[in-house]
PDB file of N, CA and C in Angstrom:
ATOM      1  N   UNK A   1      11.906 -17.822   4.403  1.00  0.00           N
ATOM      2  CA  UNK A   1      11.735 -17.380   5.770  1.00  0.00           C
ATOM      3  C   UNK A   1      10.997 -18.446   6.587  1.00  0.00           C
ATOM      4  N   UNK A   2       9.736 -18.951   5.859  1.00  0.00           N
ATOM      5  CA  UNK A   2       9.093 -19.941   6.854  1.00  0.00           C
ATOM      6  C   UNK A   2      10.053 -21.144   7.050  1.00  0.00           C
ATOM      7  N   UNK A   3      10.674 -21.976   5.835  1.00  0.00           N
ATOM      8  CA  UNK A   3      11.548 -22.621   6.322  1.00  0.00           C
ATOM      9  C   UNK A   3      12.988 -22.733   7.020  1.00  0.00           C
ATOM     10  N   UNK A   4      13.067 -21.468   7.425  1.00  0.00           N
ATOM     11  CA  UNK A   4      14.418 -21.402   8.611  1.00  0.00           C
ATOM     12  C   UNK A   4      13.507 -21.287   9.900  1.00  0.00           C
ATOM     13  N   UNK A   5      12.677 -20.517   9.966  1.00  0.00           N
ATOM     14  CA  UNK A   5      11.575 -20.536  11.260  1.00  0.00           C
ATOM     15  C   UNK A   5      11.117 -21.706  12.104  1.00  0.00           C
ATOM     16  N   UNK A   6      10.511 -22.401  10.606  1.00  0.00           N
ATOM     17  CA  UNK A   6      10.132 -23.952  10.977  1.00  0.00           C
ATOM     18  C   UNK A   6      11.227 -24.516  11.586  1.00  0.00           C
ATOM     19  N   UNK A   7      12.179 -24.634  11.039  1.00  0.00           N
ATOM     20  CA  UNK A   7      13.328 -25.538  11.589  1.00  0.00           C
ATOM     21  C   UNK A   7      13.644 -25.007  13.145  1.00  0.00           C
ATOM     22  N   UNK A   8      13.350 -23.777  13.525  1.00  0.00           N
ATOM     23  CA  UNK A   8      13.904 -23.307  15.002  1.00  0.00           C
ATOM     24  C   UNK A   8      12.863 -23.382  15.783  1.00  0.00           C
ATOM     25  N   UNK A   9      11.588 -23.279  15.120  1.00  0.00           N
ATOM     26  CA  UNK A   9      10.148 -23.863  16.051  1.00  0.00           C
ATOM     27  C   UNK A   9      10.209 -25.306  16.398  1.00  0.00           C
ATOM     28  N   UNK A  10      10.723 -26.013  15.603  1.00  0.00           N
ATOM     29  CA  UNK A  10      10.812 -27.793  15.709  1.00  0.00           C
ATOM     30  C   UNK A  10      11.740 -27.760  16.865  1.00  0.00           C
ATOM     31  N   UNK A  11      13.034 -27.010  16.641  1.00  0.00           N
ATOM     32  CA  UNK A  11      13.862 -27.738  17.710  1.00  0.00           C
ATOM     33  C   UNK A  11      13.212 -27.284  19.226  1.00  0.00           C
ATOM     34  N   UNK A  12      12.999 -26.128  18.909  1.00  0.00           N
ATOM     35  CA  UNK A  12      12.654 -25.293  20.299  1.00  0.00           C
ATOM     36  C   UNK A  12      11.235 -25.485  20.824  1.00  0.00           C
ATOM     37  N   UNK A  13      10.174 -26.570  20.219  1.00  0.00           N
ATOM     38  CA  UNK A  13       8.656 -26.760  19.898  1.00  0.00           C
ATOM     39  C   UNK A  13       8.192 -25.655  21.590  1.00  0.00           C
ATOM     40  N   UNK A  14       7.941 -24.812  21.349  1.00  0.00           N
ATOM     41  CA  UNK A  14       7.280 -23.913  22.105  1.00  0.00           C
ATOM     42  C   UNK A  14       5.813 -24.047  21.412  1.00  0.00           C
ATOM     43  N   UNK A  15       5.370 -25.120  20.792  1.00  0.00           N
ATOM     44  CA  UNK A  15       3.351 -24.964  20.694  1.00  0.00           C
ATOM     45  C   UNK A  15       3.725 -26.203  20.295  1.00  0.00           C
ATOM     46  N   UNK A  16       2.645 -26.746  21.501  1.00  0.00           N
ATOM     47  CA  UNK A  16       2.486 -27.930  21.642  1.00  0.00           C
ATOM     48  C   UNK A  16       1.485 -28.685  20.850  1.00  0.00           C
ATOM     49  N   UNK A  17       0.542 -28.019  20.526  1.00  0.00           N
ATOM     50  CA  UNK A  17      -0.234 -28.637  19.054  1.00  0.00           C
ATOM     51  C   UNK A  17       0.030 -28.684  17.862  1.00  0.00           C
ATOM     52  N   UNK A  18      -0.311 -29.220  17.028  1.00  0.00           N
ATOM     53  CA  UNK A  18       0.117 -29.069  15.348  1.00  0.00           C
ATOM     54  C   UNK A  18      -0.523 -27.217  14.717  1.00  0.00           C
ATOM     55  N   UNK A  19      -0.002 -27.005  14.206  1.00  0.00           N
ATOM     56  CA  UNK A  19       0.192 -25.970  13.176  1.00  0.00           C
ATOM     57  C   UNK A  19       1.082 -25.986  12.119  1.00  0.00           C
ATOM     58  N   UNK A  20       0.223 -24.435  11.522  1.00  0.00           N
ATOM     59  CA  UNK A  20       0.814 -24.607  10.259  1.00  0.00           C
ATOM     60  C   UNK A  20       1.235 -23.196  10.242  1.00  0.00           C
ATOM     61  N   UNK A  21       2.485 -22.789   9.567  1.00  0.00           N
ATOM     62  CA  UNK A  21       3.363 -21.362   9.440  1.00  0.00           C
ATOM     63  C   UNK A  21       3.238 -20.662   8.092  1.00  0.00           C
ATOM     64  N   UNK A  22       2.455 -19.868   8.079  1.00  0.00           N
ATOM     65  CA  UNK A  22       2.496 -19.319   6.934  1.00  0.00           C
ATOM     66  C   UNK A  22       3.262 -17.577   6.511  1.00  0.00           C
ATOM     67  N   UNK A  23       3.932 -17.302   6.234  1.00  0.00           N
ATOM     68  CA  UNK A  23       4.747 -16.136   5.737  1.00  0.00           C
ATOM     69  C   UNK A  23       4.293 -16.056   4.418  1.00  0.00           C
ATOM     70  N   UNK A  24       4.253 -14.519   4.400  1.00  0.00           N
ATOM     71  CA  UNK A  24       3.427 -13.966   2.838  1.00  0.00           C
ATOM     72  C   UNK A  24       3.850 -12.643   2.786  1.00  0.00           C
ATOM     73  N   UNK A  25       3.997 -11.943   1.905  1.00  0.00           N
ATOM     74  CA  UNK A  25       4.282 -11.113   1.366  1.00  0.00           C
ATOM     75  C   UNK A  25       2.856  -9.754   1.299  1.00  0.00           C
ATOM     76  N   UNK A  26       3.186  -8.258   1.766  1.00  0.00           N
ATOM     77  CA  UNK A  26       2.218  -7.763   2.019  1.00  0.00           C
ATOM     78  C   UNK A  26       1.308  -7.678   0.461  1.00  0.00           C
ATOM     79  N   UNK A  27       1.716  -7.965  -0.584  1.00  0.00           N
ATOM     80  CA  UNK A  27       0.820  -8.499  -1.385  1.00  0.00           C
ATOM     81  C   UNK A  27       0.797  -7.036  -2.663  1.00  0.00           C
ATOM     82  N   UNK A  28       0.089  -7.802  -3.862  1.00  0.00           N
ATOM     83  CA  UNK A  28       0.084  -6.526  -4.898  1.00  0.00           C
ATOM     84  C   UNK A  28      -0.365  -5.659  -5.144  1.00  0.00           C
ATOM     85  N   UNK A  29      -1.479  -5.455  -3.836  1.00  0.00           N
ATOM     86  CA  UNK A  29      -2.339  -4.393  -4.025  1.00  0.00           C
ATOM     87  C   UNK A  29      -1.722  -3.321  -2.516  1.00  0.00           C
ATOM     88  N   UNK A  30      -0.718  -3.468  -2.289  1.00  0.00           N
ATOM     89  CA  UNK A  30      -0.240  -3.104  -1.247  1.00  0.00           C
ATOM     90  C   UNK A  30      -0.388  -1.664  -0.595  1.00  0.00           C
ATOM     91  N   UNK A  31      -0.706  -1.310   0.875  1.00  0.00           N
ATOM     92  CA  UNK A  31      -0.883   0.465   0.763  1.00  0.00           C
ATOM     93  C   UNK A  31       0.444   0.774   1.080  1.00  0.00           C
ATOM     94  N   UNK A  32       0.324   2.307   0.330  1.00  0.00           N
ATOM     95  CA  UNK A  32       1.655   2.935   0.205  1.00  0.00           C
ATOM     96  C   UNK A  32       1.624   3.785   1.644  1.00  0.00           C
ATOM     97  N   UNK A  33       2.276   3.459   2.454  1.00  0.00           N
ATOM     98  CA  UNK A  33       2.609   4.205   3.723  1.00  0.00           C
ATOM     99  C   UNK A  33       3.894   5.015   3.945  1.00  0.00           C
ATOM    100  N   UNK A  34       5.019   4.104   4.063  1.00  0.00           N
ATOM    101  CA  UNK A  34       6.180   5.311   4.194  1.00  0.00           C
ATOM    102  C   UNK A  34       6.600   6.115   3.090  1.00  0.00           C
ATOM    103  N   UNK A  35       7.473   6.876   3.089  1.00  0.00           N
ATOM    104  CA  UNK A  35       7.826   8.151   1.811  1.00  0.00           C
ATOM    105  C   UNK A  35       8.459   7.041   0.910  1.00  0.00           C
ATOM    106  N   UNK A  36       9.318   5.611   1.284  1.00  0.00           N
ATOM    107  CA  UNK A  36      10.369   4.643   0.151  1.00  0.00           C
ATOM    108  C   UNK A  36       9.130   4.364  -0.692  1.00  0.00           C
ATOM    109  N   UNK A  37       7.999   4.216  -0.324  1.00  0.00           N
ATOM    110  CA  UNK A  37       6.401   3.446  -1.150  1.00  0.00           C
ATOM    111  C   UNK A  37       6.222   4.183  -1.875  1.00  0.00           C
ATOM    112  N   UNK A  38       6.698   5.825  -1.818  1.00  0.00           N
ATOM    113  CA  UNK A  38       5.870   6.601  -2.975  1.00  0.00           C
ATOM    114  C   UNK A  38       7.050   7.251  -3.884  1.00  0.00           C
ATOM    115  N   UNK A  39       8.207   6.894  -3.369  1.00  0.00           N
ATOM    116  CA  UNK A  39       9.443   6.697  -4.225  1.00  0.00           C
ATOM    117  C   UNK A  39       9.493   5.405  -4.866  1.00  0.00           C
ATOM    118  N   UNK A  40       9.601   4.573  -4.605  1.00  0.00           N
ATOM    119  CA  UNK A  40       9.417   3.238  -5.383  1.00  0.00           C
ATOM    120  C   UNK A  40       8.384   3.158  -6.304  1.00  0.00           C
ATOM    121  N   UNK A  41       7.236   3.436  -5.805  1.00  0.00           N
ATOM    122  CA  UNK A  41       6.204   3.297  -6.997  1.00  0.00           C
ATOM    123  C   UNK A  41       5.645   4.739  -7.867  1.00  0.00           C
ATOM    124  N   UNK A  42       6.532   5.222  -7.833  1.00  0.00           N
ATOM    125  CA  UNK A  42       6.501   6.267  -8.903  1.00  0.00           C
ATOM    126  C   UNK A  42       5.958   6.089 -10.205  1.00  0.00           C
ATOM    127  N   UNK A  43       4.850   6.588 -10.552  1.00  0.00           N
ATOM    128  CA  UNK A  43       4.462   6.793 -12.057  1.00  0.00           C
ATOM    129  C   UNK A  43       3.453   5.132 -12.163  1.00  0.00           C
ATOM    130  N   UNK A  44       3.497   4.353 -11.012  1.00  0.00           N
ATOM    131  CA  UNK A  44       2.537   3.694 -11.197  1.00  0.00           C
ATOM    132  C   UNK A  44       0.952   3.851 -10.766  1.00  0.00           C
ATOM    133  N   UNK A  45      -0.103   2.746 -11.569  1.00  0.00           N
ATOM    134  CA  UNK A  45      -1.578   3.122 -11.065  1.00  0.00           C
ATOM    135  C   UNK A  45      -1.722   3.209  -9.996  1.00  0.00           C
ATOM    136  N   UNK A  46      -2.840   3.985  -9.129  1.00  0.00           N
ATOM    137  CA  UNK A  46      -2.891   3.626  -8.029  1.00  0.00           C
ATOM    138  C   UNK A  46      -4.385   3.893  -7.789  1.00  0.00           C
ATOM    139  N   UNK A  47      -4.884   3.244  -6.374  1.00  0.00           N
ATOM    140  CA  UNK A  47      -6.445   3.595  -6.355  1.00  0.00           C
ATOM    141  C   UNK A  47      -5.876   4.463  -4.761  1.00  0.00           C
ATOM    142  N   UNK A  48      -6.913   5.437  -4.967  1.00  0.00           N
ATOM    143  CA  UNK A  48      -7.108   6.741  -4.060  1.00  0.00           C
ATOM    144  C   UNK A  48      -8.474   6.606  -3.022  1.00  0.00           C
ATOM    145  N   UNK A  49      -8.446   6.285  -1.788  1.00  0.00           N
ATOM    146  CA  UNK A  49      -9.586   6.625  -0.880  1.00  0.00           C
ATOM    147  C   UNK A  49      -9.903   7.475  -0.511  1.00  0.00           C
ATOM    148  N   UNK A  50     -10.891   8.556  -0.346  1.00  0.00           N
ATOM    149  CA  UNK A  50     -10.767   9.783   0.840  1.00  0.00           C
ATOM    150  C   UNK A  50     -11.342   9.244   2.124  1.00  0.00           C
ATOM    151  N   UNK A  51     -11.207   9.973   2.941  1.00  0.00           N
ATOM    152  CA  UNK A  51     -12.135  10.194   3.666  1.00  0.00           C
ATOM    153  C   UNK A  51     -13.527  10.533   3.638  1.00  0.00           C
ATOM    154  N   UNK A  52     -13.865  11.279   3.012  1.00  0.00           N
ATOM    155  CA  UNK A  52     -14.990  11.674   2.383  1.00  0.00           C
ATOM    156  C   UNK A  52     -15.384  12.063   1.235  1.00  0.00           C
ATOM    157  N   UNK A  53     -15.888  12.422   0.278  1.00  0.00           N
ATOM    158  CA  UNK A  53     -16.376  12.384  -1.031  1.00  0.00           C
ATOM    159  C   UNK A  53     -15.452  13.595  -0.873  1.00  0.00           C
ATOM    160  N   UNK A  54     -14.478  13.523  -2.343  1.00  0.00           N
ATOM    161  CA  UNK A  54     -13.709  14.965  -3.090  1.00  0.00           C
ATOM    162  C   UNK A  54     -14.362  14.864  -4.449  1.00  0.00           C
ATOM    163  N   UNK A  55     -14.955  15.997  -5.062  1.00  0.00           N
ATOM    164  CA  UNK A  55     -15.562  15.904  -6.054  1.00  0.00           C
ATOM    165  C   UNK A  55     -16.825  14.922  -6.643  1.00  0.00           C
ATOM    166  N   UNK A  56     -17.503  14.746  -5.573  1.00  0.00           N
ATOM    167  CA  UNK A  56     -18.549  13.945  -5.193  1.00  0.00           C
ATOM    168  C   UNK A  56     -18.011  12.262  -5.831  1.00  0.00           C
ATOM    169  N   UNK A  57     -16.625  12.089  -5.287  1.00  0.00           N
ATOM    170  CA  UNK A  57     -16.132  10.799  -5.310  1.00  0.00           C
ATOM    171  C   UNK A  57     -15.359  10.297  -4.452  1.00  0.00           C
ATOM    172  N   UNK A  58     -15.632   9.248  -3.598  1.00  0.00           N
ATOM    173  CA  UNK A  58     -15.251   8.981  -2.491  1.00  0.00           C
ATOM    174  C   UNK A  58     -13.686   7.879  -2.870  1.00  0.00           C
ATOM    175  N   UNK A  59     -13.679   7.606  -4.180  1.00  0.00           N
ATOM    176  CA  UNK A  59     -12.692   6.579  -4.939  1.00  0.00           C
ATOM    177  C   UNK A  59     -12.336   6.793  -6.163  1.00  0.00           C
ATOM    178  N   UNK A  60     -10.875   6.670  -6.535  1.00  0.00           N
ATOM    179  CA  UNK A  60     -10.966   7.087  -7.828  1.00  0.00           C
ATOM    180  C   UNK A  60      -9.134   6.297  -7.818  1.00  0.00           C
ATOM    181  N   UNK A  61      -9.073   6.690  -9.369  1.00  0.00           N
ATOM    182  CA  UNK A  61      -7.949   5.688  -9.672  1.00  0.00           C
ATOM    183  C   UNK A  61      -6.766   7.419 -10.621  1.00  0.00           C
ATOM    184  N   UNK A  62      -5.297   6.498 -10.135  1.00  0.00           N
ATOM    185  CA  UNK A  62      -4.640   7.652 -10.456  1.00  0.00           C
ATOM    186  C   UNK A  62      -3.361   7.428 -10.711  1.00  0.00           C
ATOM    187  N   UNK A  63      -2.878   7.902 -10.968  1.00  0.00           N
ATOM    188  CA  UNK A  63      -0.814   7.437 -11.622  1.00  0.00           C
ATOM    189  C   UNK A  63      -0.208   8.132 -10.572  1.00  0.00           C
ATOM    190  N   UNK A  64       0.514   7.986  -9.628  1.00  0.00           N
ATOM    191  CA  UNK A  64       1.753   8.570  -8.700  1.00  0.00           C
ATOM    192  C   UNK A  64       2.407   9.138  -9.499  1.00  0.00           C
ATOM    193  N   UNK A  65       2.315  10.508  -8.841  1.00  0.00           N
ATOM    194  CA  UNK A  65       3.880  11.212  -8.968  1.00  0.00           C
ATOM    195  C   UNK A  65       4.562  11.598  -7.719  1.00  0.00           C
ATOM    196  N   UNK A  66       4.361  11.497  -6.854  1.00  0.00           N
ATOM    197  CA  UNK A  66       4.906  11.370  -6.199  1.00  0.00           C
ATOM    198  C   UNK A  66       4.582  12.170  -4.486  1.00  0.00           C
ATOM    199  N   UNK A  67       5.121  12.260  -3.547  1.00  0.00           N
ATOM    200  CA  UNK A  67       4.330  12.437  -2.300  1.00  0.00           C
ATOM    201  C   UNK A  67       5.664  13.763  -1.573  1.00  0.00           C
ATOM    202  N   UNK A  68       5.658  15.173  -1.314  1.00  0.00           N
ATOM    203  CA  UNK A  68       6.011  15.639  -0.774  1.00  0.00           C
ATOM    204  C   UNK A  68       6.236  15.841   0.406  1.00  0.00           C
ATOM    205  N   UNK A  69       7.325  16.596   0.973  1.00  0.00           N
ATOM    206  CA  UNK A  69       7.871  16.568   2.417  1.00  0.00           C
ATOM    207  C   UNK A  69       6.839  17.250   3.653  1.00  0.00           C
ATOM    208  N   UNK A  70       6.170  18.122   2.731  1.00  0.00           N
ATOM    209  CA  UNK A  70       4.328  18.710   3.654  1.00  0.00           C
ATOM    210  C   UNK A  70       3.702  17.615   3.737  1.00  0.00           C
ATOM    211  N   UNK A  71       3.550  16.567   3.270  1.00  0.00           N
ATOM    212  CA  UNK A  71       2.159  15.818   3.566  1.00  0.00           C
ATOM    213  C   UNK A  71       1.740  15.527   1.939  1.00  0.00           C
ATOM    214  N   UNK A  72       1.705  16.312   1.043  1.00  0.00           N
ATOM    215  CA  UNK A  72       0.910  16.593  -0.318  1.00  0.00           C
ATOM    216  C   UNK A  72       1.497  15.350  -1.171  1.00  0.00           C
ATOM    217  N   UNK A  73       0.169  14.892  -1.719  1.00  0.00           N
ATOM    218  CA  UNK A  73       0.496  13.893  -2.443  1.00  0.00           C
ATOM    219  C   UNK A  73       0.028  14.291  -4.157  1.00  0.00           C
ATOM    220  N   UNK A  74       0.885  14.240  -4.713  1.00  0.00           N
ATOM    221  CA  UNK A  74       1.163  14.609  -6.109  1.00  0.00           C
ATOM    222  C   UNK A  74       0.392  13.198  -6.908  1.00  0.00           C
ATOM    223  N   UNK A  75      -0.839  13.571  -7.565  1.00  0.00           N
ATOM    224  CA  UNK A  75      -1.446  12.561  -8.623  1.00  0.00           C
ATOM    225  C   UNK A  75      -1.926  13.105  -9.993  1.00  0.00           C
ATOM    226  N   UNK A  76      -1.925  12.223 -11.075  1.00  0.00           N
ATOM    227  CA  UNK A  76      -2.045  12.433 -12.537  1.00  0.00           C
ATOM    228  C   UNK A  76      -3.394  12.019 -12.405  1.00  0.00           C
ATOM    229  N   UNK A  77      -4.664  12.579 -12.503  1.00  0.00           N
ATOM    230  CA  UNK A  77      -5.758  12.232 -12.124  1.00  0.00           C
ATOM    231  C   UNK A  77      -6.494  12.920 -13.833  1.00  0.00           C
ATOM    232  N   UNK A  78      -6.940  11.514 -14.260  1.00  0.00           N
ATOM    233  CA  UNK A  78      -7.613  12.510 -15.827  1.00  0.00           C
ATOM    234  C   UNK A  78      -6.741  13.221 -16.494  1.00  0.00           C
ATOM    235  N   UNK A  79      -5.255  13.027 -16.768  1.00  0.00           N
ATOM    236  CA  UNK A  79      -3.927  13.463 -17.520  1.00  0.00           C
ATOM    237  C   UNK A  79      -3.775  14.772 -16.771  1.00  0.00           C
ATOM    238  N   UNK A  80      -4.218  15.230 -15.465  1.00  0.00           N
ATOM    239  CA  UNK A  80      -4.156  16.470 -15.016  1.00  0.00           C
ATOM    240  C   UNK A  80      -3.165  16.417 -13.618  1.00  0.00           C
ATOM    241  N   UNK A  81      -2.284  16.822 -13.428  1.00  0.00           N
ATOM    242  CA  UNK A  81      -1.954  17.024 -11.969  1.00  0.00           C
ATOM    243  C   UNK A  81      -2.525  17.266 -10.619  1.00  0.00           C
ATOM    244  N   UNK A  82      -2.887  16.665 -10.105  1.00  0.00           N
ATOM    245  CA  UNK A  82      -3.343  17.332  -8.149  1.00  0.00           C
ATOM    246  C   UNK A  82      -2.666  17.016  -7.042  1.00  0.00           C
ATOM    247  N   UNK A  83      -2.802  17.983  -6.664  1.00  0.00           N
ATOM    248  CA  UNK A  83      -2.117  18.242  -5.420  1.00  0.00           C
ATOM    249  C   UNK A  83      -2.889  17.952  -4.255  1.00  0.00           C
ATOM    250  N   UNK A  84      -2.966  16.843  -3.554  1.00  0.00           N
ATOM    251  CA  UNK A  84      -3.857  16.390  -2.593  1.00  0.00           C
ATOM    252  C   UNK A  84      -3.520  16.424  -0.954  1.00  0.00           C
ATOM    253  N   UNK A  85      -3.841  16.763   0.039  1.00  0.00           N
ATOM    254  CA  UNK A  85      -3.315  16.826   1.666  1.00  0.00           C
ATOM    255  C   UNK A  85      -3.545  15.366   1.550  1.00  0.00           C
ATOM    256  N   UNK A  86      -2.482  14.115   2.590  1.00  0.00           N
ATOM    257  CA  UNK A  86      -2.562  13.110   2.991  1.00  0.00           C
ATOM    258  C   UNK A  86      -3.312  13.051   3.687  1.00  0.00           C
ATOM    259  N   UNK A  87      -3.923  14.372   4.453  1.00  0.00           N
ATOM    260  CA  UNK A  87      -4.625  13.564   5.852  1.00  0.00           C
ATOM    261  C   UNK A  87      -5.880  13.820   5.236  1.00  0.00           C
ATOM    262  N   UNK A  88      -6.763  14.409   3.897  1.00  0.00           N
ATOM    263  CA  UNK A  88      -7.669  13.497   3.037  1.00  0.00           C
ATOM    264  C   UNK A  88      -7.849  12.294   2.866  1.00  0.00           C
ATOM    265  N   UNK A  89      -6.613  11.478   2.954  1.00  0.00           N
ATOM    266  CA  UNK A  89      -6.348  10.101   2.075  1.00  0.00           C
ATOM    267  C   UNK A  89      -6.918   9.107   2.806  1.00  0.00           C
ATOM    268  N   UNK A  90      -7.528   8.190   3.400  1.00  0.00           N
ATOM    269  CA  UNK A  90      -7.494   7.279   4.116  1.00  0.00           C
ATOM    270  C   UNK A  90      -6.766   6.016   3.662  1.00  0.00           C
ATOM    271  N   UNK A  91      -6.391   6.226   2.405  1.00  0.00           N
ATOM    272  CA  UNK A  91      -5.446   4.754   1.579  1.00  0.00           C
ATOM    273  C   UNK A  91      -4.855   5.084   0.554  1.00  0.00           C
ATOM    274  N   UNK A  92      -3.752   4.811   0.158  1.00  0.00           N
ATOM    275  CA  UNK A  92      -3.526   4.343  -1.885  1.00  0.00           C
ATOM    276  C   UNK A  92      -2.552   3.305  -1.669  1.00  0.00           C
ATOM    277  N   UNK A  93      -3.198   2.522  -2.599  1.00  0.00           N
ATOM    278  CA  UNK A  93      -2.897   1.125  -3.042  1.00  0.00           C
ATOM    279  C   UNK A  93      -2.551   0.908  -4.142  1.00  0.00           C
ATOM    280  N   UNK A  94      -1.654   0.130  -4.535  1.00  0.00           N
ATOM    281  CA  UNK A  94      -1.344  -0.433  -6.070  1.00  0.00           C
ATOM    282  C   UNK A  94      -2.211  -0.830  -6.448  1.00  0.00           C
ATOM    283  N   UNK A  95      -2.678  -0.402  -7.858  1.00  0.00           N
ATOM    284  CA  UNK A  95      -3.855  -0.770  -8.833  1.00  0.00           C
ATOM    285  C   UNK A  95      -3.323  -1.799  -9.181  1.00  0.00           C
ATOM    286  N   UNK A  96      -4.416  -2.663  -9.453  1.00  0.00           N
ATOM    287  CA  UNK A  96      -4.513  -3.925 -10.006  1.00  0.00           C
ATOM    288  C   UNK A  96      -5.355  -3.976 -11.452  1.00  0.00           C
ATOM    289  N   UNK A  97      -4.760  -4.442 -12.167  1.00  0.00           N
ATOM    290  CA  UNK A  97      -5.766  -4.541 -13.569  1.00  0.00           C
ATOM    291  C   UNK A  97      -6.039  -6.018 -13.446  1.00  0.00           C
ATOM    292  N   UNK A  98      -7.378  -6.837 -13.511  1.00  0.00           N
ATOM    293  CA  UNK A  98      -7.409  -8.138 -13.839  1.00  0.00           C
ATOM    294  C   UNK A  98      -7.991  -8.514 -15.005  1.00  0.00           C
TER     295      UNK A  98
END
């Protein structure tokens, strides 16, 4: 992508100083926003934000199962199922193990 860009910024040089173009990928820890994110990453880790402390934990880590047509987001939390409202959520992101 950056190098077809580059090539149409050169001909067309609309910035007249030097720069540099960088294109990146939203990355591996990515948040899951539309319904394809929680179809696609099905059954993978994920880290969970609230809004405010649920179970006097404001963060916690969890396996997708998946996100319903109400809002409810389906997690394997401690080999257990929950059923969570999205508008709890302030994030979930792909877990990262390093």
């Amino acid at each position: 992508m950056s190098e077809k860009l580059s090539k149409i910024l050169d001909v067309k040089d609309p910035i007249v100083d030097n720069y540099l173009l960088e294109v990146s990928s939203p990355g591996l820890d990515r948040v899951l926003k539309k319904d394809a994110d929680f179809v696609r990453y099905k059954a993978r880790d994920v880290d969970v934000h609230f809004f405010k402390p649920r179970n006097g934990v404001k963060a916690l880590a969890a396996v997708l199962v998946g996100r319903d047509a109400d809002g409810t987001v389906r997690l394997i939390i401690d080999g257990e199922e929950h059923c969570i409202d999205m508008k709890d959520i302030s994030q979930i992101r792909l877990h990262i193990d390093f």
